[in-house]
N, C-alpha and C. Protein backbone atom coordinates (compact mmCIF):
# COMPACT_ATOMS: atom_id res chain seq x y z
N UNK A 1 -13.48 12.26 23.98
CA UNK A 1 -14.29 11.15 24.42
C UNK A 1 -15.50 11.71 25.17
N UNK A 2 -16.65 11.20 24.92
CA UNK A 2 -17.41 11.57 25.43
C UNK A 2 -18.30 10.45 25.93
N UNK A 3 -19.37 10.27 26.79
CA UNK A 3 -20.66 9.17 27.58
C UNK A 3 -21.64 10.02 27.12
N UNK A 4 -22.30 8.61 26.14
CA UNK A 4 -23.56 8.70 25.77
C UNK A 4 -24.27 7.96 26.49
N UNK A 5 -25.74 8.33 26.06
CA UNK A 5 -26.82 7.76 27.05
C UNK A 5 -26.98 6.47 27.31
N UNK A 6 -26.72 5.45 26.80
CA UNK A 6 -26.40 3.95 27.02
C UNK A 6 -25.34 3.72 27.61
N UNK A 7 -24.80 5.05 28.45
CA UNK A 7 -23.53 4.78 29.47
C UNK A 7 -21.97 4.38 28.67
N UNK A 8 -22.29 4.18 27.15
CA UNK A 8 -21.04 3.63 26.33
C UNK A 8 -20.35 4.98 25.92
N UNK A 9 -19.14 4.76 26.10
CA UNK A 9 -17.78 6.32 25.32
C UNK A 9 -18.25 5.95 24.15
N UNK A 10 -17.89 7.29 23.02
CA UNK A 10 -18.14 7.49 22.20
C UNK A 10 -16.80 8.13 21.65
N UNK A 11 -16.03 7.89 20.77
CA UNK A 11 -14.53 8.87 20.37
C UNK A 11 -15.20 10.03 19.57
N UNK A 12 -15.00 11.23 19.66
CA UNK A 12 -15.17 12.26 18.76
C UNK A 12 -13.68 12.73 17.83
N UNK A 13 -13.66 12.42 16.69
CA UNK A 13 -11.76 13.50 16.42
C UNK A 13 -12.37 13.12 14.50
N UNK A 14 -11.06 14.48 14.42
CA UNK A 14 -11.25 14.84 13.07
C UNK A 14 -11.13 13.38 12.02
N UNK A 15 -12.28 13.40 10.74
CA UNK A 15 -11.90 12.05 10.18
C UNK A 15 -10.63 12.81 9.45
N UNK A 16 -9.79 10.91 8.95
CA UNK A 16 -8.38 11.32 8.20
C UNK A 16 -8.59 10.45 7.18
N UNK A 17 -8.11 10.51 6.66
CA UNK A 17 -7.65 10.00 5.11
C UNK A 17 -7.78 8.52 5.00
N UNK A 18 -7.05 8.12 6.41
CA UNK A 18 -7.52 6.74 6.39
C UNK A 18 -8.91 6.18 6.64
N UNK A 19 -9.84 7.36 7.16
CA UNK A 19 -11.11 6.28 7.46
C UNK A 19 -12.05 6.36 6.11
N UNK A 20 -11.60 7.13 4.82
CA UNK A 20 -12.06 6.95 2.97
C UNK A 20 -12.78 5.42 3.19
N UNK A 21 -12.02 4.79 3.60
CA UNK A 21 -13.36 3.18 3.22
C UNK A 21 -14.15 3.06 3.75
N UNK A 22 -14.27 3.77 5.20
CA UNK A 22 -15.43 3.75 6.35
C UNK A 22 -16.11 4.57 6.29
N UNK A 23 -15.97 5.71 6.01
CA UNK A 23 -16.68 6.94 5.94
C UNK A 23 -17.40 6.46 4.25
N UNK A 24 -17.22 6.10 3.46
CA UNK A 24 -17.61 5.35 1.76
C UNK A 24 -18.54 4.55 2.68
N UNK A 25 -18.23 4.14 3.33
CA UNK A 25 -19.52 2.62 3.43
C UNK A 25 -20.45 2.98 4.36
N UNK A 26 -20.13 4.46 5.04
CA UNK A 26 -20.79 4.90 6.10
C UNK A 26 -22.03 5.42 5.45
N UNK A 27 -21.76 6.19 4.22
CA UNK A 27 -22.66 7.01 3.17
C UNK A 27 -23.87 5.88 2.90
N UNK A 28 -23.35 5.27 2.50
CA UNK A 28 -23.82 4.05 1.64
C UNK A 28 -25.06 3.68 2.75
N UNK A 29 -24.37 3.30 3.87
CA UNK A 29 -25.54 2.57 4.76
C UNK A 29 -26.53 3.49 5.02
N UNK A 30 -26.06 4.93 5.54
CA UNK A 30 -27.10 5.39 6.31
C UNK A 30 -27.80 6.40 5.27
N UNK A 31 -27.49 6.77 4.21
CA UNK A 31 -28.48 7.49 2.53
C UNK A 31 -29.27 6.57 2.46
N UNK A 32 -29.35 5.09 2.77
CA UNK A 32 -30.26 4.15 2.74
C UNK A 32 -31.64 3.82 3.55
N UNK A 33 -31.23 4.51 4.81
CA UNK A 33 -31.81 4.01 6.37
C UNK A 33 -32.82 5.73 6.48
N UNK A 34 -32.73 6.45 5.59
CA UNK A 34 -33.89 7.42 5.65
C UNK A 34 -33.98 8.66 4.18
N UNK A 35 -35.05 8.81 4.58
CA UNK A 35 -35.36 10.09 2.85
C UNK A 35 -35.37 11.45 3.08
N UNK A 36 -34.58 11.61 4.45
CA UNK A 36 -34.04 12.88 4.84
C UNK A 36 -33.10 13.40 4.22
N UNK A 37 -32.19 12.75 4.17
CA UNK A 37 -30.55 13.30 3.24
C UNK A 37 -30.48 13.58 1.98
N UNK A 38 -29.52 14.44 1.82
CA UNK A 38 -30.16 15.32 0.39
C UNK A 38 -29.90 14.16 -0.90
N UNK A 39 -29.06 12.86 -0.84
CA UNK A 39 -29.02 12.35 -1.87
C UNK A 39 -29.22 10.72 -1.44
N UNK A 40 -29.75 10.02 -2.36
CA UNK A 40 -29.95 8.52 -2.25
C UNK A 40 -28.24 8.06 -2.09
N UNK A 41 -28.14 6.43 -1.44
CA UNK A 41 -26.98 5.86 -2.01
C UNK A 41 -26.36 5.82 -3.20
N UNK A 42 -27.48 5.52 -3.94
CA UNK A 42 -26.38 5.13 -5.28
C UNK A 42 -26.00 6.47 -6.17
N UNK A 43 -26.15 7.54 -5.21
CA UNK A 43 -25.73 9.04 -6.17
C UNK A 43 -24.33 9.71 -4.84
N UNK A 44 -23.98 8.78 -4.68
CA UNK A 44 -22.60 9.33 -4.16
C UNK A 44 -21.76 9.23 -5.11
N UNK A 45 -20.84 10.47 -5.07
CA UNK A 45 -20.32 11.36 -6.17
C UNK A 45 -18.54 10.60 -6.24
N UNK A 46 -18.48 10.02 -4.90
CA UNK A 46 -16.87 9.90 -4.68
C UNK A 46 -17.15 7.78 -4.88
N UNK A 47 -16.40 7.63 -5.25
CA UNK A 47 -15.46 6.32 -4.59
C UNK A 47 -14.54 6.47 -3.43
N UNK A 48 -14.01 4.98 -3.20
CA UNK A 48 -13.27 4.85 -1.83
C UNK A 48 -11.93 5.91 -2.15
N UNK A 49 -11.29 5.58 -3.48
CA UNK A 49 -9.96 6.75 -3.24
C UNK A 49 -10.39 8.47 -3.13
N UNK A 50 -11.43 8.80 -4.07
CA UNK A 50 -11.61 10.18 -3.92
C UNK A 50 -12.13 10.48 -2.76
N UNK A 51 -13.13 9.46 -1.69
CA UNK A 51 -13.62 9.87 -0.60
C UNK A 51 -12.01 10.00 0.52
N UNK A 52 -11.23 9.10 0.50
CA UNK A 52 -9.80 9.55 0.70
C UNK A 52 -8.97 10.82 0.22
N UNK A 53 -9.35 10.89 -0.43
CA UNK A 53 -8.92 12.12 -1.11
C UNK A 53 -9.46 13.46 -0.72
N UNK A 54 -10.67 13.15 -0.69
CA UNK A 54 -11.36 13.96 0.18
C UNK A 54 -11.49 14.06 1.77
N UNK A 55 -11.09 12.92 2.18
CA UNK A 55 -11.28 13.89 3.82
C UNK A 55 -9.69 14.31 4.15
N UNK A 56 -8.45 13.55 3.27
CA UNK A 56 -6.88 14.40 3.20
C UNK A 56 -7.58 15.96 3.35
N UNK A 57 -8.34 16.74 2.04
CA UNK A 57 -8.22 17.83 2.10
C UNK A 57 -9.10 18.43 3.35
N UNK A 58 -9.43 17.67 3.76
CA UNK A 58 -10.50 18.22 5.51
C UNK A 58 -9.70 17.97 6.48
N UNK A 59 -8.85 17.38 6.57
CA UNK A 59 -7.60 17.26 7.39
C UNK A 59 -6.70 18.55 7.28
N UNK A 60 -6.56 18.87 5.80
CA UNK A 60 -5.57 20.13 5.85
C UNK A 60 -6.22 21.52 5.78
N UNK A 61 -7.07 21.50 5.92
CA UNK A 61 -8.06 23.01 5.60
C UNK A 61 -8.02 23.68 6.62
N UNK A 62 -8.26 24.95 6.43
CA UNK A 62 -8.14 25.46 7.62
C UNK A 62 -9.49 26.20 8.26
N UNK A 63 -10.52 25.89 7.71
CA UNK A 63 -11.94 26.31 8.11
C UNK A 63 -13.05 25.34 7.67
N UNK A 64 -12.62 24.11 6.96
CA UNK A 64 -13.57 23.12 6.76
C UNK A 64 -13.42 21.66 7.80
N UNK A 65 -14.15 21.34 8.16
CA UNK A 65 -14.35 19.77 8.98
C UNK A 65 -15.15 18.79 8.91
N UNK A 66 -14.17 17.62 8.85
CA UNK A 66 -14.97 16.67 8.89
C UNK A 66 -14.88 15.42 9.93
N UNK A 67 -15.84 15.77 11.34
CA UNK A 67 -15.87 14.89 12.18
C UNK A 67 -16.33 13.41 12.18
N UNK A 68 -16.04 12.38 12.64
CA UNK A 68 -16.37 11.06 13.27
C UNK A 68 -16.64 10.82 14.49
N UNK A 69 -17.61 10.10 14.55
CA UNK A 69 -17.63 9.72 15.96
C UNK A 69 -18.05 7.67 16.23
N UNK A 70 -17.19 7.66 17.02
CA UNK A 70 -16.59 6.10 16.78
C UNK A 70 -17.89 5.37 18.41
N UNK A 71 -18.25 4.39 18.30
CA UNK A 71 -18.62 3.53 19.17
C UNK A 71 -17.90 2.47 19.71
N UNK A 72 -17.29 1.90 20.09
CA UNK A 72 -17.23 0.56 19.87
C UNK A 72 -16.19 0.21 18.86
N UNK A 73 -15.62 1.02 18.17
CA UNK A 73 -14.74 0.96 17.28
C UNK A 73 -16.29 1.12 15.75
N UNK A 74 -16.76 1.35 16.25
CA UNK A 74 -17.79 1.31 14.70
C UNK A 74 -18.41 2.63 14.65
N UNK A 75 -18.07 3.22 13.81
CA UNK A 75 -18.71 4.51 13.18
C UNK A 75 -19.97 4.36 13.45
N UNK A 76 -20.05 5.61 14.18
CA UNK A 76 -21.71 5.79 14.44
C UNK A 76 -22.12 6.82 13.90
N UNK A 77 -21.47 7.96 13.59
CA UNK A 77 -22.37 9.39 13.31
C UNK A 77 -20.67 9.96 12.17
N UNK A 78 -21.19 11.24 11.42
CA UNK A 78 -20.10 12.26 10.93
C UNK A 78 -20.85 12.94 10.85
N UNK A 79 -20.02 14.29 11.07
CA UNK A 79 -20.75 15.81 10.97
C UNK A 79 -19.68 16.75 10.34
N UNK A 80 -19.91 17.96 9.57
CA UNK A 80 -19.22 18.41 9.16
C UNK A 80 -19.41 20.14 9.04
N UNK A 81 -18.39 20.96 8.72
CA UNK A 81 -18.60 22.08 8.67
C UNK A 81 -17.89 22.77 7.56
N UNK A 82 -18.60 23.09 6.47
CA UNK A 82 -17.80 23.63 5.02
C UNK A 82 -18.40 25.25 5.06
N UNK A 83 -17.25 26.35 4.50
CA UNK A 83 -17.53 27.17 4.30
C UNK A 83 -18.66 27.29 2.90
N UNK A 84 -19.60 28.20 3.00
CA UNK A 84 -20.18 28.60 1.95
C UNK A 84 -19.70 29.21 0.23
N UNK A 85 -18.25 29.99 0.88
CA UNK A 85 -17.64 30.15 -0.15
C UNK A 85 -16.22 30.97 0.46
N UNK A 86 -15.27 31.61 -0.36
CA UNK A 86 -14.08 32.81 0.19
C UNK A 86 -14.63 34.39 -0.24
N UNK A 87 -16.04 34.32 -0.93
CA UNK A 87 -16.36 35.74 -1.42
C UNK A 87 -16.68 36.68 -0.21
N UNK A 88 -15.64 38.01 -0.17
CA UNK A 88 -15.90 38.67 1.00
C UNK A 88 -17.66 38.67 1.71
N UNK A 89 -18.72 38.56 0.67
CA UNK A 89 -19.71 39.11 1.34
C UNK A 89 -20.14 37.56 2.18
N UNK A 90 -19.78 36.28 2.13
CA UNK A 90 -20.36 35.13 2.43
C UNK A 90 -19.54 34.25 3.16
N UNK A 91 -17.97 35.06 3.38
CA UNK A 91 -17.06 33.93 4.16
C UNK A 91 -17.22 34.19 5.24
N UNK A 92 -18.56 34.50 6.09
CA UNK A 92 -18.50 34.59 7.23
C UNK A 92 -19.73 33.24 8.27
N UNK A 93 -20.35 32.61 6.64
CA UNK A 93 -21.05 31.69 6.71
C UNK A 93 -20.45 30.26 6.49
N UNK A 94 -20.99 29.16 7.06
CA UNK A 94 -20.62 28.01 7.03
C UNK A 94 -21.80 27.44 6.76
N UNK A 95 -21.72 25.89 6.46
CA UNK A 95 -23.04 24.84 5.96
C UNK A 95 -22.50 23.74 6.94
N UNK A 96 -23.78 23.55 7.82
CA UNK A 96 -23.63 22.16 8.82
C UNK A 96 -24.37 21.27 8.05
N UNK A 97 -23.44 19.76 8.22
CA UNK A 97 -24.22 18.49 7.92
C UNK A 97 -24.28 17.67 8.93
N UNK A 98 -24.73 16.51 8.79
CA UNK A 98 -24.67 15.78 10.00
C UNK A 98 -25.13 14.57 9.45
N UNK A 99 -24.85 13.50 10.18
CA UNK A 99 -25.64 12.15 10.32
C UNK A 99 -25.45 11.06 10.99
N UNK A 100 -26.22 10.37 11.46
CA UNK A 100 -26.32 9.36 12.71
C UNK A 100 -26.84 7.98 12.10
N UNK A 101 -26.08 7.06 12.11
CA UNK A 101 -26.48 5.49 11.69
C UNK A 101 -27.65 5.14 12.64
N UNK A 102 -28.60 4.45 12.68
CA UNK A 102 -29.91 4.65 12.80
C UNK A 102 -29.64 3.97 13.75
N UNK A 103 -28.97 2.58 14.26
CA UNK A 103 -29.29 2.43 15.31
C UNK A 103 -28.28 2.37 16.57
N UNK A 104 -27.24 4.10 16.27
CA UNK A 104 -27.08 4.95 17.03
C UNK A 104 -27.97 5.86 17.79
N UNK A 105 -29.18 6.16 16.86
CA UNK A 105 -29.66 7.31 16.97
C UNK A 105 -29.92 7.30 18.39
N UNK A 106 -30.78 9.06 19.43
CA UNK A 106 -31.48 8.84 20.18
C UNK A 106 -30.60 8.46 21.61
N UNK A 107 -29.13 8.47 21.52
CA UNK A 107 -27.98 8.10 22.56
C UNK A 107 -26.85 9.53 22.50
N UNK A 108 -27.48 10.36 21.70
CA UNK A 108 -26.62 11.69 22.65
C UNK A 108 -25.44 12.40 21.34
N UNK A 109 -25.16 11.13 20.28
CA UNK A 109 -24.36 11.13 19.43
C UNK A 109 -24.26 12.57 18.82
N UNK A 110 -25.36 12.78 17.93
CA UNK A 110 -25.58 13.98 17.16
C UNK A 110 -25.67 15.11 17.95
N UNK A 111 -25.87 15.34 19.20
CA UNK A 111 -25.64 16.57 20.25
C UNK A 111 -24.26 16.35 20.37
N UNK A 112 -23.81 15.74 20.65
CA UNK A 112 -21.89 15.75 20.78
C UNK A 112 -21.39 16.25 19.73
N UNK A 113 -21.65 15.56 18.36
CA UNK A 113 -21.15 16.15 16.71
C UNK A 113 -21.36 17.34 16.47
N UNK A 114 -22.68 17.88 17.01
CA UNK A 114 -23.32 19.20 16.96
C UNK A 114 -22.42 19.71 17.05
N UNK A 115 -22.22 19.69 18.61
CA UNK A 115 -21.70 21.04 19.76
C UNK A 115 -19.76 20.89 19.71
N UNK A 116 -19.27 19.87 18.56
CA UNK A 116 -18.39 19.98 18.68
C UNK A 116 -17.76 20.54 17.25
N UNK A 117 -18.92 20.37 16.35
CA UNK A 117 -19.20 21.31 14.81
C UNK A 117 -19.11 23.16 15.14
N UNK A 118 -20.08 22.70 16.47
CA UNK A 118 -20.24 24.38 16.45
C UNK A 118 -18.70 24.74 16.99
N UNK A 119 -17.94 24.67 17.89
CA UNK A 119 -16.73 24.85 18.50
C UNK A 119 -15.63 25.08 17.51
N UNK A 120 -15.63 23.94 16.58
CA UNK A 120 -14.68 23.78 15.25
C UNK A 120 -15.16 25.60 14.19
N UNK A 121 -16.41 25.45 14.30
CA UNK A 121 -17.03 26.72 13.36
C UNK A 121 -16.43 28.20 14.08
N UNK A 122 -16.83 28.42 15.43
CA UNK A 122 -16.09 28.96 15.94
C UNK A 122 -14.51 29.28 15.96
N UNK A 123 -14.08 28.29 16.10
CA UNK A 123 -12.53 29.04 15.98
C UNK A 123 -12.06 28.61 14.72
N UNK A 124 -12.68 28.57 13.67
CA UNK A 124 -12.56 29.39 12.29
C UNK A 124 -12.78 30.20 11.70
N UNK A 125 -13.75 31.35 12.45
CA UNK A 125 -14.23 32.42 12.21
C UNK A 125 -15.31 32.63 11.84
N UNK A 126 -15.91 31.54 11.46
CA UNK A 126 -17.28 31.67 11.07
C UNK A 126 -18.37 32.33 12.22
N UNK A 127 -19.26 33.25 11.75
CA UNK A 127 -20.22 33.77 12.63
C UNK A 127 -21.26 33.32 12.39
N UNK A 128 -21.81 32.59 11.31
CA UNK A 128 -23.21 32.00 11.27
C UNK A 128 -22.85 30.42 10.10
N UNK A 129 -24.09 29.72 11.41
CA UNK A 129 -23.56 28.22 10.61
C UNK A 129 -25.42 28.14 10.13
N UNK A 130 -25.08 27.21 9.03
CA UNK A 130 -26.74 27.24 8.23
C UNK A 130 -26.43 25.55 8.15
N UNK A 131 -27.78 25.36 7.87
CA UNK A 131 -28.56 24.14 7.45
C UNK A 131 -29.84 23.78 7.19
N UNK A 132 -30.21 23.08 6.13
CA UNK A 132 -31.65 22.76 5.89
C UNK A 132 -31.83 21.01 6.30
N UNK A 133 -33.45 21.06 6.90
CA UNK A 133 -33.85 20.22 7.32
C UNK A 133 -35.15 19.66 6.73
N UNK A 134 -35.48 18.34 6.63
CA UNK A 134 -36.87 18.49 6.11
C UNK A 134 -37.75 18.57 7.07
N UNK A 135 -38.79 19.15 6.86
CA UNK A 135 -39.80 19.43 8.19
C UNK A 135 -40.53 18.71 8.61
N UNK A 136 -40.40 17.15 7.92
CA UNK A 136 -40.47 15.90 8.85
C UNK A 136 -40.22 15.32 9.42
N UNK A 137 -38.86 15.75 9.99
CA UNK A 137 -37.48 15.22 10.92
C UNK A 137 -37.66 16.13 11.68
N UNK A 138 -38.72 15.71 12.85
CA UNK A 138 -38.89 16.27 13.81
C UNK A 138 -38.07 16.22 15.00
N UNK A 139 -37.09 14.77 15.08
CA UNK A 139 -36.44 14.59 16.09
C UNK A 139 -34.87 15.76 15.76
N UNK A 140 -34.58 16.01 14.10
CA UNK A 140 -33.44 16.51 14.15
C UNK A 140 -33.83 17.78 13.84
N UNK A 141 -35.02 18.37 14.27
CA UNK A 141 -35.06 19.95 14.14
C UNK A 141 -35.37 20.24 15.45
N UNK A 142 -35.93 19.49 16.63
CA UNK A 142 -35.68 19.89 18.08
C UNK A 142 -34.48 19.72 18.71
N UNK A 143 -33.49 19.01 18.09
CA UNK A 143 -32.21 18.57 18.07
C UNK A 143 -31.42 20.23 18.05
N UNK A 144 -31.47 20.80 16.48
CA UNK A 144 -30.95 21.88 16.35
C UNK A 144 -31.65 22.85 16.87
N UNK A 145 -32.89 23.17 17.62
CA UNK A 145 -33.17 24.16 18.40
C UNK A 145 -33.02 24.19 19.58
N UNK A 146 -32.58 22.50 19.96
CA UNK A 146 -32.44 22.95 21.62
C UNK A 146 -30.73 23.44 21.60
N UNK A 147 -29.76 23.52 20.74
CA UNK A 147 -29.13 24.18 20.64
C UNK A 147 -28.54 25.57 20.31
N UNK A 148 -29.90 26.45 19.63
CA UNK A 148 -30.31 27.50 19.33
C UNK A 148 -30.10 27.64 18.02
N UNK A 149 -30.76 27.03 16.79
CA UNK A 149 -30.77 27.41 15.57
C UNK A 149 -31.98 27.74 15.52
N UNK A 150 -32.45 28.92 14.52
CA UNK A 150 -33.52 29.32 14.41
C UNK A 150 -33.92 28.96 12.95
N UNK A 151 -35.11 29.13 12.77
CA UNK A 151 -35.82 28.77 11.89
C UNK A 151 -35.57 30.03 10.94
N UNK A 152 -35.04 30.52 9.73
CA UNK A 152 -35.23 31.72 8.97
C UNK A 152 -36.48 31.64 7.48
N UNK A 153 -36.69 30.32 7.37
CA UNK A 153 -38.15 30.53 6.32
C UNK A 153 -38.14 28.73 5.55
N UNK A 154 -38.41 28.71 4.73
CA UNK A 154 -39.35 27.32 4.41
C UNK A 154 -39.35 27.21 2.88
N UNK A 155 -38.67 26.00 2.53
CA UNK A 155 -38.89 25.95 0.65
C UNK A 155 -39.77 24.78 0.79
N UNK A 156 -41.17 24.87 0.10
CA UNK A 156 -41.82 23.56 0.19
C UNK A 156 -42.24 22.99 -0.70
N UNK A 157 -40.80 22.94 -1.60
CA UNK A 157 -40.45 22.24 -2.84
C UNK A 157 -38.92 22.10 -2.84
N UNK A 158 -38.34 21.72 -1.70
CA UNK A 158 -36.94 21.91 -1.48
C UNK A 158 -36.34 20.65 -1.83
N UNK A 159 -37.18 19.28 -1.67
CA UNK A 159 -36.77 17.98 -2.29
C UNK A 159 -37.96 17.17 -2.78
N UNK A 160 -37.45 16.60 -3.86
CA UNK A 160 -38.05 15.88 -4.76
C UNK A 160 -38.12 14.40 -4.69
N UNK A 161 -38.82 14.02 -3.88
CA UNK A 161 -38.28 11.96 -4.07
C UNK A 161 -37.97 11.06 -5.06
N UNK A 162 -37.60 10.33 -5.33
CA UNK A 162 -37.88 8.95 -6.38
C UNK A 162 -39.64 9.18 -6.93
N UNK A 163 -39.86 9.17 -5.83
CA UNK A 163 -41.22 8.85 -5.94
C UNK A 163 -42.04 9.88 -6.23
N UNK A 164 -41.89 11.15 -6.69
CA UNK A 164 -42.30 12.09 -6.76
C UNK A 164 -43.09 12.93 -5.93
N UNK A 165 -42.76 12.76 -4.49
CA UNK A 165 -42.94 13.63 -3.12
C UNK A 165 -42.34 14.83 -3.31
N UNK A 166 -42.75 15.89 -2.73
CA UNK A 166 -42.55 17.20 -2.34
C UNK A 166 -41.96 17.28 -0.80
N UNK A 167 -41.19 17.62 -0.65
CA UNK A 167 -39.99 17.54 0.84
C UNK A 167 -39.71 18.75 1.05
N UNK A 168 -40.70 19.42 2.31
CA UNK A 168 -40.33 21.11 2.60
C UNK A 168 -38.93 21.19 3.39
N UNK A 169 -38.20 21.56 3.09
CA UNK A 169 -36.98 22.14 3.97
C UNK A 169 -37.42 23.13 5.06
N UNK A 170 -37.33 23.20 5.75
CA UNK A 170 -36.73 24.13 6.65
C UNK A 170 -35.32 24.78 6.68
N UNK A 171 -35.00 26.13 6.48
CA UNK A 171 -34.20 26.65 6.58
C UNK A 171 -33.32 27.35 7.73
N UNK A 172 -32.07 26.52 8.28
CA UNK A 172 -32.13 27.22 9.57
C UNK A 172 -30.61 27.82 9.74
N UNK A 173 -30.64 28.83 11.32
CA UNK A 173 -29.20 29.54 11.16
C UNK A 173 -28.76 29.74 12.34
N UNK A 174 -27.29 29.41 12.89
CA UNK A 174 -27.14 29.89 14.24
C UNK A 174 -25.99 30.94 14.11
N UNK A 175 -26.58 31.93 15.15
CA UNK A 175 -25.64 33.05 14.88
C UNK A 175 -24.18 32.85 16.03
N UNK A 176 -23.05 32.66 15.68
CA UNK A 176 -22.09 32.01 16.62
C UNK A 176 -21.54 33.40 17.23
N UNK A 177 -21.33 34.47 16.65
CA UNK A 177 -20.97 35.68 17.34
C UNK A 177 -21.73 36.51 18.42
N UNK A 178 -23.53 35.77 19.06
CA UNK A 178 -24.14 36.32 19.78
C UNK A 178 -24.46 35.31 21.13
């Protein structure tokens, strides 16, 4: 449990199997509410049972996560931490995601998910967590630097819109073993 900036608790704990319909409708709303995230709504890959299906296996893993964080009883944010792969040269990397229902944002949420992503990354062994950002999401790239991710270089053709926009990523990395 944690107090966010509107003075309201916030629950942080691993999602389970049961929240597949909430975490499904969670996608849905907030792929909608900005052109940051790597995919629109209507290109989510799972339905309600496989998204069940899918956070069962984030429940049982032993180096992947997938957090919630509850308001009010209403999903406000998930963040997550997947290994990159088991190939000796790359299992020492992880991929952070994140996301905040919009009018969560700006109340402390995504610094809690962060710093409790990074903790989870940590005592799985991971030594470096990565993520790309677009470099117009200025609020969630001072976000990840005031936590110390660094910037390692720039694709500025990293996303493609509907609309045929060019979306530079930023490429970033925190080293958890220093």
């Amino acid at each position: 449990m944690v107090q966010i900036k509107n003075g309201r608790s916030c629950l942080l704990r691993n999602a389970t199997e049961a929240d597949g319909e909430e975490v499904y409708r969670f996608f849905h709303l907030t792929h909608g509410q900005t052109d940051f995230l790597l995919a629109y709504p209507d290109e989510n890959s799972f339905d309600v049972p496989e998204e069940r299906q899918f956070l069962a296996s984030r429940e049982a893993s032993a180096n992947a996560v997938m957090l919630c964080a509850y308001v009010g009883g209403v999903l406000a944010g998930t963040a997550s931490v997947e290994p990159l792969g088991g190939k000796i040269k790359i299992r020492h990397r992880a991929e952070f995601g994140i996301t905040v229902e919009k009018s969560f944002q700006g109340q402390g949420i995504g610094r809690a998910l962060m710093n409790a992503c990074i903790e989870c990354a940590r005592q799985a062994g991971f030594l470096q967590l990565e993520l790309d950002a677009v470099a117009d999401n200025v609020p969630a790239l001072t976000l990840y630097k005031s936590v110390g991710f660094q910037e390692y270089g720039r694709n500025p053709r990293g996303f493609r819109t509907r609309g045929g926009r060019w979306q530079t990523l930023v490429l970033m990395r925190l080293e958890l073993d220093s």
